[in-house]
Protein backbone atom coordinates (compact mmCIF):
# COMPACT_ATOMS: atom_id res chain seq x y z
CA UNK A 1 -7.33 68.59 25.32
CA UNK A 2 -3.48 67.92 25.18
CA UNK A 3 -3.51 65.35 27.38
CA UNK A 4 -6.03 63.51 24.46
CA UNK A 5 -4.20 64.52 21.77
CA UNK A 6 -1.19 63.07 23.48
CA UNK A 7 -2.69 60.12 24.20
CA UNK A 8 -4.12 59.52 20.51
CA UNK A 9 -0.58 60.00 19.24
CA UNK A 10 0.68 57.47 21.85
CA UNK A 11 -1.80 54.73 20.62
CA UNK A 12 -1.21 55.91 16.63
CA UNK A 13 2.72 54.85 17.25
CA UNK A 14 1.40 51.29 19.08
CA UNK A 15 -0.86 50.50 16.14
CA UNK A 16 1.90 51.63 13.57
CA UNK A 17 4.75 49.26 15.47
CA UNK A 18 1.99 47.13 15.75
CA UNK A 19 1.13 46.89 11.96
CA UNK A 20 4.86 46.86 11.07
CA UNK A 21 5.13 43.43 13.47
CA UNK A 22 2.61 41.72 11.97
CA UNK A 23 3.61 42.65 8.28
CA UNK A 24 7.01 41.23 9.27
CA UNK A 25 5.12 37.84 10.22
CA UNK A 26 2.57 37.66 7.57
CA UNK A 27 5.93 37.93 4.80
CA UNK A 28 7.62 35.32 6.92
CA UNK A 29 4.86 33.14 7.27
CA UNK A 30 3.93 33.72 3.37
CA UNK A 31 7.84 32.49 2.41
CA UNK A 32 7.37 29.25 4.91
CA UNK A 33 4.55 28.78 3.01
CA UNK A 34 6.18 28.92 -0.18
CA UNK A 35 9.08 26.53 0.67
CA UNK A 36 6.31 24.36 2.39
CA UNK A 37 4.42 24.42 -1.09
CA UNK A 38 7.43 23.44 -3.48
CA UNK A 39 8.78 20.52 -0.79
CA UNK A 40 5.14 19.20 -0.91
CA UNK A 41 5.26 19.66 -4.68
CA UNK A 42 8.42 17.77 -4.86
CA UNK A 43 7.67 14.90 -2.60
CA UNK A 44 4.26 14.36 -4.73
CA UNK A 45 6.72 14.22 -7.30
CA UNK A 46 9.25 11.41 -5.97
CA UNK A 47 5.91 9.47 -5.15
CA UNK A 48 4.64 9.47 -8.65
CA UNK A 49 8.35 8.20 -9.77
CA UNK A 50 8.15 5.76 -7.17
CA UNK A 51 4.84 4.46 -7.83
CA UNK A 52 5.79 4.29 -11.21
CA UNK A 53 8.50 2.31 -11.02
CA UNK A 54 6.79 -0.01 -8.73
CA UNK A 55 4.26 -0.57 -11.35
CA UNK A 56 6.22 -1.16 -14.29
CA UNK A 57 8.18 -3.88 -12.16
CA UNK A 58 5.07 -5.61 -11.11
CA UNK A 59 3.53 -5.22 -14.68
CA UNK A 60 5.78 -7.76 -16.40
CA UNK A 61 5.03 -10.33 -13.00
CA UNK A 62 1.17 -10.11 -13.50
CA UNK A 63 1.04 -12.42 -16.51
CA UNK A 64 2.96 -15.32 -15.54
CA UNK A 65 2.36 -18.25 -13.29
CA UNK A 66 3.17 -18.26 -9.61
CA UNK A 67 5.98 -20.79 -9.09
CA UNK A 68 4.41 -23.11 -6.87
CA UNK A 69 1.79 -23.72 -9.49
């Protein structure tokens, strides 16, 4: 009977090192994830300027004439 007990306590300390690992990696991969989130957020962000610019350049170009004509 000791030798299950023993045994039981042995695989309750795995499981708790265990659990204590993996909470470790789910926090580090939730702050990746955050960082990942707000550089995504912020290149969506320099794309809209961009595109934006690029349209209000063209816009002016659209109603005249090509030069060869």
């Amino acid at each position: 009977m000791d030798d299950i007990l023993t045994k039981l306590q042995e695989s309750l300390c795995h499981q708790s090192e265990d659990i204590a690992r993996l909470s470790d990696e789910v926090f580090a991969q939730q702050k990746e994830l955050k960082a990942l989130r707000a550089e995504v957020s912020a290149l969506k962000r320099e794309l809209s300027v961009a595109k934006d610019q690029l349209n209000s350049e063209a816009s002016p170009n659209d109603d005249q004439r090509p030069p060869h004509y």
